[in-house]
Structure formats: structure tokens, C-alpha cells
N, C-alpha and C. Protein backbone atom coordinates (compact mmCIF):
# COMPACT_ATOMS: atom_id res chain seq x y z
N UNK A 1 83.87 118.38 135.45
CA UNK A 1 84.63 117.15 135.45
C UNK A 1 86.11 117.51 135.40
N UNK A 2 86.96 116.71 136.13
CA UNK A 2 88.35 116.74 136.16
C UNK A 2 89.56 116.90 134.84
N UNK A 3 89.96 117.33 134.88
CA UNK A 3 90.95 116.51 133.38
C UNK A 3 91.24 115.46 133.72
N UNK A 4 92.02 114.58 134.92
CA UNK A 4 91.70 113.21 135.21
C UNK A 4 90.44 112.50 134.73
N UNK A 5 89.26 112.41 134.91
CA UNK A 5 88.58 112.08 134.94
C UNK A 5 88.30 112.24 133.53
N UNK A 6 88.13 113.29 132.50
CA UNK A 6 87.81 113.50 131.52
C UNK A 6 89.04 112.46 130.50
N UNK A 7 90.74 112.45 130.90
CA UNK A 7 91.38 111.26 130.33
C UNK A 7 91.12 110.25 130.55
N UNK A 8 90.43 109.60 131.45
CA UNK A 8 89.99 108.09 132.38
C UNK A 8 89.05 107.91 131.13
N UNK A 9 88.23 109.18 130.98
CA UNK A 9 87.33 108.62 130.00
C UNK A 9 87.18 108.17 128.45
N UNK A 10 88.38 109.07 127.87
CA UNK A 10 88.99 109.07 126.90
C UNK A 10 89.95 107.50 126.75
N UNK A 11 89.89 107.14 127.87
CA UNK A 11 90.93 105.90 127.59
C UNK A 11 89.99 105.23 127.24
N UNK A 12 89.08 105.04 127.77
CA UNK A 12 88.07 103.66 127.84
C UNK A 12 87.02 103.59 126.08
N UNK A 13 87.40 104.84 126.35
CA UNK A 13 86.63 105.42 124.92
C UNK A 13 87.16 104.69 124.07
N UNK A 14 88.72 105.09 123.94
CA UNK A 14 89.79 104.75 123.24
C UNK A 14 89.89 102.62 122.55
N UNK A 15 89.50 102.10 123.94
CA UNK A 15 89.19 100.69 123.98
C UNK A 15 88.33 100.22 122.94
N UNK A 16 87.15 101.11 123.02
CA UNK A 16 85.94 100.76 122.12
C UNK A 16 86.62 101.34 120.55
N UNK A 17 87.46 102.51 120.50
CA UNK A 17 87.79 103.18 119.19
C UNK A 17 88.73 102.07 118.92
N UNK A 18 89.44 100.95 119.28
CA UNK A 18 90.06 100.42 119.44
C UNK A 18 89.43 98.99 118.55
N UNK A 19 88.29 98.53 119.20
CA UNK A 19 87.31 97.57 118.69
C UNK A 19 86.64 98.09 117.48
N UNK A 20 86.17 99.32 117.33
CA UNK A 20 85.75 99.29 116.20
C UNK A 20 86.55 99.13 115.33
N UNK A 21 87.60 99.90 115.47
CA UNK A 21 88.57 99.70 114.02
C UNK A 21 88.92 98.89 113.61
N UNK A 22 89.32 97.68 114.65
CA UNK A 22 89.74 96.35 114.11
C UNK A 22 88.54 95.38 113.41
N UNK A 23 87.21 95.57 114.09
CA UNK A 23 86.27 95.21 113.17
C UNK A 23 85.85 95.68 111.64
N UNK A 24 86.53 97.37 112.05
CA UNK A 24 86.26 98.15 110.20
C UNK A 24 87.41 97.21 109.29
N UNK A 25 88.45 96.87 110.29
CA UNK A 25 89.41 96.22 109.24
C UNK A 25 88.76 94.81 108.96
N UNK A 26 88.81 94.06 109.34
CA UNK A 26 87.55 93.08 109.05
C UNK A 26 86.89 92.87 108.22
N UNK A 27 85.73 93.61 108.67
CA UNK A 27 84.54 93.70 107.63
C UNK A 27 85.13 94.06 105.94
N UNK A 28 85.97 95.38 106.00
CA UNK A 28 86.40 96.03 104.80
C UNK A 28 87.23 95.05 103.81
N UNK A 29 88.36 94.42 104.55
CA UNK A 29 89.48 93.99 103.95
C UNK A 29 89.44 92.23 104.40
N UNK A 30 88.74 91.95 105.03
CA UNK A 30 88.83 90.71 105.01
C UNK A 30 89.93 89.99 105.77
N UNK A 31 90.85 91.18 106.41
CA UNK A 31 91.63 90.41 107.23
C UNK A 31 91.44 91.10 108.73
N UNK A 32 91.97 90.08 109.48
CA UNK A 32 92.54 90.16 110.97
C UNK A 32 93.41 91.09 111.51
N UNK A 33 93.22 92.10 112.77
CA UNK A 33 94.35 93.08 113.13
C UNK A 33 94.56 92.14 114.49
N UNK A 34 95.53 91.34 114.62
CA UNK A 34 95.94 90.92 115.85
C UNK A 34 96.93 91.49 116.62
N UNK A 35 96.69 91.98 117.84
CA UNK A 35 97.62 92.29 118.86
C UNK A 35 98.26 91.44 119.83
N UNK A 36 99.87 91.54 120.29
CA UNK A 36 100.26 90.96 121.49
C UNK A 36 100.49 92.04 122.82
N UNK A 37 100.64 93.21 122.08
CA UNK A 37 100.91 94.11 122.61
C UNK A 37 99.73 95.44 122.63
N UNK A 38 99.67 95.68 123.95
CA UNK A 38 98.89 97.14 124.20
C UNK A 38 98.98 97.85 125.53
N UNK A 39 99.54 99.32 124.99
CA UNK A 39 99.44 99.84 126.24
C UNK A 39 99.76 101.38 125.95
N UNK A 40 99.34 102.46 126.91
CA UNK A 40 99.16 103.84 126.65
C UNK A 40 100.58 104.46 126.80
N UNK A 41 100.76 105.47 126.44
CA UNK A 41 102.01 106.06 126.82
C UNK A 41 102.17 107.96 126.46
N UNK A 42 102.32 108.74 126.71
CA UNK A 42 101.82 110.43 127.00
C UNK A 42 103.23 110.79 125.87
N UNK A 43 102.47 111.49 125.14
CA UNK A 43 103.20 112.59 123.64
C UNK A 43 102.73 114.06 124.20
N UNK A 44 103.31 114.70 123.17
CA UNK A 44 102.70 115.78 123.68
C UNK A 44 101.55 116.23 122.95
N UNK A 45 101.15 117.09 124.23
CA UNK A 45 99.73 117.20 124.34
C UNK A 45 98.30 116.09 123.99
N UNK A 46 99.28 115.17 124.31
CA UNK A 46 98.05 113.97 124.63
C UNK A 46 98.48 112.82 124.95
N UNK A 47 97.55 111.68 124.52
CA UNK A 47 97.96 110.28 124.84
C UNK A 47 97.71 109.33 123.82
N UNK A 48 98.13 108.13 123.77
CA UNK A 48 98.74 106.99 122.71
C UNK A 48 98.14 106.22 123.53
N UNK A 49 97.21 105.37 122.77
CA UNK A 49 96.96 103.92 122.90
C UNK A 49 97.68 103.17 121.46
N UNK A 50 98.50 102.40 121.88
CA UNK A 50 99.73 101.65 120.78
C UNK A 50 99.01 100.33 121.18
N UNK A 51 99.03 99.39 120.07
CA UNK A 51 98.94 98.21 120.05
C UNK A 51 100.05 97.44 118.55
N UNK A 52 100.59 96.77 119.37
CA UNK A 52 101.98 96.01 118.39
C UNK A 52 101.20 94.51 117.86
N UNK A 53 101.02 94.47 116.66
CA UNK A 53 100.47 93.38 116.13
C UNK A 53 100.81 92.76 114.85
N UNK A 54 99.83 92.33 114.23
CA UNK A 54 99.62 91.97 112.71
C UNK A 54 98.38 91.71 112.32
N UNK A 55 98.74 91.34 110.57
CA UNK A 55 97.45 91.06 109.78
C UNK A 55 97.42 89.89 109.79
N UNK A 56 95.96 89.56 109.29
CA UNK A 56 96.41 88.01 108.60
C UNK A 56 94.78 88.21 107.69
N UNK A 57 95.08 87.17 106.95
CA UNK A 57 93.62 86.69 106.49
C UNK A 57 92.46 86.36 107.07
N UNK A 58 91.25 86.59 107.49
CA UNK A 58 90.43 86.05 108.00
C UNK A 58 90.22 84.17 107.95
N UNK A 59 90.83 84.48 106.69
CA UNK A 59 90.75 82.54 106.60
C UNK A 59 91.64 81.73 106.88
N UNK A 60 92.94 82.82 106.97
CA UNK A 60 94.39 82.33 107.09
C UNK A 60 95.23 81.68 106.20
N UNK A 61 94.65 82.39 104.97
CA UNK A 61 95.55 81.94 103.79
C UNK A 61 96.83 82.45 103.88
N UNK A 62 97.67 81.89 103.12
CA UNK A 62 98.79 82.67 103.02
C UNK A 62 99.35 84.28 102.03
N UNK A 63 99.64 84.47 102.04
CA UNK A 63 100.20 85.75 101.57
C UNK A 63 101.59 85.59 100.93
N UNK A 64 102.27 86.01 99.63
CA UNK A 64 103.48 86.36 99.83
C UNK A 64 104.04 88.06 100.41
N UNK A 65 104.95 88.28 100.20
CA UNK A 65 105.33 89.99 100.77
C UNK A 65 104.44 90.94 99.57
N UNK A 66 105.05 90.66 98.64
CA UNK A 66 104.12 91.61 97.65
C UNK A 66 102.87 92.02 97.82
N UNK A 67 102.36 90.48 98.25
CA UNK A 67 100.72 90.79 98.54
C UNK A 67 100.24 91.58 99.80
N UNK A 68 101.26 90.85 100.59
CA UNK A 68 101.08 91.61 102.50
C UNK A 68 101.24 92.73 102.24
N UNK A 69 102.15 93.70 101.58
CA UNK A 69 102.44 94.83 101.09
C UNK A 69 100.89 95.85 100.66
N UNK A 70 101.12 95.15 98.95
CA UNK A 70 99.98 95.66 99.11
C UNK A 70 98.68 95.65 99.70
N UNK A 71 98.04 95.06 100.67
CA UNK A 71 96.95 94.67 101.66
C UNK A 71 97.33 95.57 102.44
N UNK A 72 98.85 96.02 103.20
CA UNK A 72 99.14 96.69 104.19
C UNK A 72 98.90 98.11 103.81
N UNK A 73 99.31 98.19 102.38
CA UNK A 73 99.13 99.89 101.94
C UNK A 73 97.48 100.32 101.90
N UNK A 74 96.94 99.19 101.51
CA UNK A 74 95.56 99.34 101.39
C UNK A 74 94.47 100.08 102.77
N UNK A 75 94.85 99.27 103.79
CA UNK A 75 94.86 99.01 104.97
C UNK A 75 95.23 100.29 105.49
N UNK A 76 96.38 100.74 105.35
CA UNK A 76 97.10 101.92 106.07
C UNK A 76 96.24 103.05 105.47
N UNK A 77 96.00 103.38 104.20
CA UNK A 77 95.26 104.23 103.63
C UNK A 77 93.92 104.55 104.15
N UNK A 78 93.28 103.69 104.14
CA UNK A 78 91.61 103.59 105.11
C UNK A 78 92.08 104.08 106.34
N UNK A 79 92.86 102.88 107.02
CA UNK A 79 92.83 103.70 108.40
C UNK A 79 93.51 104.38 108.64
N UNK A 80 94.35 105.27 108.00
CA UNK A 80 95.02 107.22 107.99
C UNK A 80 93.47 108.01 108.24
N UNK A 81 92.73 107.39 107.38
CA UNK A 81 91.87 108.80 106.64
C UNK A 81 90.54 108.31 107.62
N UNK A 82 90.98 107.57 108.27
CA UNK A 82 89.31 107.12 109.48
C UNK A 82 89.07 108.63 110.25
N UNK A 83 87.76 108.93 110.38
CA UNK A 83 87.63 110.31 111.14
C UNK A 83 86.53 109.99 112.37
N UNK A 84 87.39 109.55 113.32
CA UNK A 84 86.84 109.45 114.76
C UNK A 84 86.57 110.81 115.25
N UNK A 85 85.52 111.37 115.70
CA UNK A 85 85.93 112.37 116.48
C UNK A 85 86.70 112.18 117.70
N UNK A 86 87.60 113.15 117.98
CA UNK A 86 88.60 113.40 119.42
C UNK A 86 89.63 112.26 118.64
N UNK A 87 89.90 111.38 118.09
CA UNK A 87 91.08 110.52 118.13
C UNK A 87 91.52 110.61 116.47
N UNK A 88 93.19 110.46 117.10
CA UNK A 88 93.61 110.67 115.21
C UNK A 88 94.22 108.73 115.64
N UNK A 89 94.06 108.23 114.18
CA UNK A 89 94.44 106.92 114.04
C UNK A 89 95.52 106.92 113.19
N UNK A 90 96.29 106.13 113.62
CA UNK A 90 97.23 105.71 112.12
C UNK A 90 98.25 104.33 112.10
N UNK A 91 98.41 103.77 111.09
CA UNK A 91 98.64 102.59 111.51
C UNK A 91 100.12 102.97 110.26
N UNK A 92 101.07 102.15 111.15
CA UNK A 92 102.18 101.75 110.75
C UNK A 92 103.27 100.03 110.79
N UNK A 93 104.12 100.42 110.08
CA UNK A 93 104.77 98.95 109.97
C UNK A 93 106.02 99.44 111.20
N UNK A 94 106.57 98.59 111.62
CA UNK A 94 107.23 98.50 113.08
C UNK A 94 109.04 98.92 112.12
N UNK A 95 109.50 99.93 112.27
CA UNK A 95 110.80 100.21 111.70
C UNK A 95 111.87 99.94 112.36
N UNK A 96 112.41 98.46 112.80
CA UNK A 96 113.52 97.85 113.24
C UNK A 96 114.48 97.62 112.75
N UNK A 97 115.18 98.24 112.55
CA UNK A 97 116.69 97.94 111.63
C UNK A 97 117.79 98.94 111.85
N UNK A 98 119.04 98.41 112.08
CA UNK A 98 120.09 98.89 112.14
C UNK A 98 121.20 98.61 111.43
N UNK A 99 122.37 98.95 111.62
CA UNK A 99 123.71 98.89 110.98
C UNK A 99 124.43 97.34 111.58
N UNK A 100 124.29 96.85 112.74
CA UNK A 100 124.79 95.87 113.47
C UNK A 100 123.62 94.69 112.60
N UNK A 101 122.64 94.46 112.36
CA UNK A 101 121.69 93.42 111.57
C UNK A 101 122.83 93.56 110.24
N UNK A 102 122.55 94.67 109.35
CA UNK A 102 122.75 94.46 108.12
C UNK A 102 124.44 94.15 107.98
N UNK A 103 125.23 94.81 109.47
CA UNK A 103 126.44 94.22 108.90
C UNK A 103 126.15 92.50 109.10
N UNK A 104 125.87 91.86 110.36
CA UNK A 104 125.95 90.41 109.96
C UNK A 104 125.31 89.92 109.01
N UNK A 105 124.25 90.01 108.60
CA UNK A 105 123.49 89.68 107.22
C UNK A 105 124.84 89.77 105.80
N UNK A 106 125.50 91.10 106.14
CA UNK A 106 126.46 91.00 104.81
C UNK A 106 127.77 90.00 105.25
N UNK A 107 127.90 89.97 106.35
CA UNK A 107 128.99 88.87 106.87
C UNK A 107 128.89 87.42 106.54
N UNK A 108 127.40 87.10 106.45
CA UNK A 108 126.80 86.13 105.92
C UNK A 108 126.40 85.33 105.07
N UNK A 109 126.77 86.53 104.26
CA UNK A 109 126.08 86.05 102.82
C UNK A 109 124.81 86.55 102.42
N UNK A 110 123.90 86.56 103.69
CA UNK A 110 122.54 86.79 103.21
C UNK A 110 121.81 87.85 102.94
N UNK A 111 122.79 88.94 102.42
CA UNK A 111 122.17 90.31 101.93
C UNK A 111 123.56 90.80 101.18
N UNK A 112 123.13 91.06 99.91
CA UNK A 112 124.25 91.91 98.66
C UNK A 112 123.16 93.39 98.52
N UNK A 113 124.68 94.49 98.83
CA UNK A 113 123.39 95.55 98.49
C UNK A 113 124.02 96.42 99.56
N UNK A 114 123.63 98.05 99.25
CA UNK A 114 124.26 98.87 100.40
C UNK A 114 123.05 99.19 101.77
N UNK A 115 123.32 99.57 102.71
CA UNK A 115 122.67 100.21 103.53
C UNK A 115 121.33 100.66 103.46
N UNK A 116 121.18 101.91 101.99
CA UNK A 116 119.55 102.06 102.01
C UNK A 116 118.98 101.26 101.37
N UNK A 117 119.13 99.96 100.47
CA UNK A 117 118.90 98.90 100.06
C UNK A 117 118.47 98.01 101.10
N UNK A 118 119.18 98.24 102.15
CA UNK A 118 119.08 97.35 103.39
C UNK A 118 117.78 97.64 103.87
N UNK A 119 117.78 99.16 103.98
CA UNK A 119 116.66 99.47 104.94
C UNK A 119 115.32 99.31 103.94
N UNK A 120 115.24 99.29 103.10
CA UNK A 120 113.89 99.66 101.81
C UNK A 120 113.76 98.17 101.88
N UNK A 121 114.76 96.93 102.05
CA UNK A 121 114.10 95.24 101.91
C UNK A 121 113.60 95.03 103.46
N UNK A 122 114.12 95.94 104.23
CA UNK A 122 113.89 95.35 105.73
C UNK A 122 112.02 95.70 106.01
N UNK A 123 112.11 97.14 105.53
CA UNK A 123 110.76 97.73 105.47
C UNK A 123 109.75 96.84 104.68
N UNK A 124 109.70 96.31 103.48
CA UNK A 124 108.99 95.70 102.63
C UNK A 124 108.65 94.50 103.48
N UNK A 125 110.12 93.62 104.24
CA UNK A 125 109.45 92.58 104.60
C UNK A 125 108.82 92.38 106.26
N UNK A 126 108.92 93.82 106.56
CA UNK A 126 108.51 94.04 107.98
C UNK A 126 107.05 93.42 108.13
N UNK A 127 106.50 92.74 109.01
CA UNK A 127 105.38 92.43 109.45
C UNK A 127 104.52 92.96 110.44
N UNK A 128 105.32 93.27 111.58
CA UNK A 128 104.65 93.44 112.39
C UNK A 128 104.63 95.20 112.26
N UNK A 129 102.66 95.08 112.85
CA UNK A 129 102.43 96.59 112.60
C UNK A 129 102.21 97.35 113.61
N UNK A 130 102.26 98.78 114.07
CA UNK A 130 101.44 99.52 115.01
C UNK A 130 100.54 100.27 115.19
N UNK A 131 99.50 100.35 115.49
CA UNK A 131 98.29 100.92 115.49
C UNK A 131 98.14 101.93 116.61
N UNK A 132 98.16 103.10 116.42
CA UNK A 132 98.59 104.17 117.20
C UNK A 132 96.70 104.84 117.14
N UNK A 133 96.19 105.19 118.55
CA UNK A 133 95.06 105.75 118.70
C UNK A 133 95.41 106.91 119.45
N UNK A 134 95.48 108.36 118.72
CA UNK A 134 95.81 109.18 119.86
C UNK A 134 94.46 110.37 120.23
N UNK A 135 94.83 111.12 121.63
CA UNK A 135 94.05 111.68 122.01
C UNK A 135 94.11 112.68 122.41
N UNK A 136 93.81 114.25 122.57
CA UNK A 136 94.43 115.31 123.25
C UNK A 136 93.73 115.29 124.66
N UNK A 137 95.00 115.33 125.93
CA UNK A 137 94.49 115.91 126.93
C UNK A 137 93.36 116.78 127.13
């Protein structure tokens, strides 16, 4: 078989490694991994299936941050340590923040506090997560 052919297969694979996990999150934790976003993209020596999403409750309760927090650490922990064969998993919170946000925020009023203060509240109240499935060529 090709290495083409052998990644073709690995992707599709990837789809299903893809479904299960979001069902392990599910079943385990009781909440939802929703995606808007999915699509592959080449690291080295392999490939990324990324999906840009979030949690939620299965019931759709609400959450405050503290709680999303901890649910997210919970969450991230299980699926670090998931052992697919061929695929490493890992799920992260989306790290968007710069110097141009936090200066208008301080222009504003709506943030007292320096820079890594900035970045440690931006992180806490980050939502959206990424779910990284990777694979070696």
C-alpha cells in the first residue's frame, strides 16, 4: 500500500477517532464537545485533524467560569491520557490574546491589572476549545 493511500486511511480512521471521543466525552462527563470548525493540516512528521469548538452540558445548564474551568481541566486530563493506538489526542483552550485587546480593555475601564494578569483572566475565561487528533505519516 502507498503512503498516500495508507494517510487516506488514517484520515478516515481519524473521523471515527474523532466520534468516539466526543462520545467518551459524553458518556464520562456528561457534557457536549461541539464543533464549528474541522479540518486537517501537516506538522511534522504527520498530520492534525483540529476541530475548533466547545462544551456544554448535555442538558444545557448553565455553568459559571469556575465551573467551565474546572469541567475543562477535568476533561483535558482524560482526554491527554486517552491511548488510541497510531493517534496522540489532546485537547486545548483556544489562546487568543494580545497587547492591542488588553490595551483597549485598559482604555476602557474594563480591565485593572498588568499584562500577565491580562493573559491568566483571558485564559480562565476562554471558551472555545481545540481538539487536536494527530497522526504520523
Amino acid at each position: 500500500m502507498s503512503i498516500i493511500n495508507l494517510n487516506l486511511e488514517k484520515g478516515k480512521r481519524s473521523l471515527v477517532v474523532r466520534n468516539e471521543v466526543i462520545e467518551m466525552i459524553r458518556k464520562e462527563f456528561d457534557m457536549n464537545f461541539g464543533y464549528s470548525f474541522n479540518d486537517l493540516y501537516k506538522v511534522k512528521d504527520g498530520v492534525v485533524r483540529r476541530l475548533k469548538g466547545g462544551m456544554s452540558r448535555v442538558d444545557f445548564g448553565g455553568m459559571n467560569s469556575e465551573e467551565y474551568n474546572n469541567k475543562f481541566n477535568e476533561v483535558k486530563e482524560f482526554v491527554d491520557n486517552l491511548d488510541i493506538e497510531g493517534f496522540d489526542i489532546k485537547l486545548n483552550k483556544l489562546v487568543d490574546y494580545g497587547w492591542y485587546e488588553y490595551y483597549l480593555m485598559k482604555e476602557r475601564g474594563d480591565f485593572e491589572g498588568n499584562f500577565e494578569d491580562y493573559k491568566k483572566w483571558s485564559i480562565f475565561n476562554e471558551g472555545t476549545l481545540i481538539l487536536k487528533i494527530k497522526w504520523d505519516v
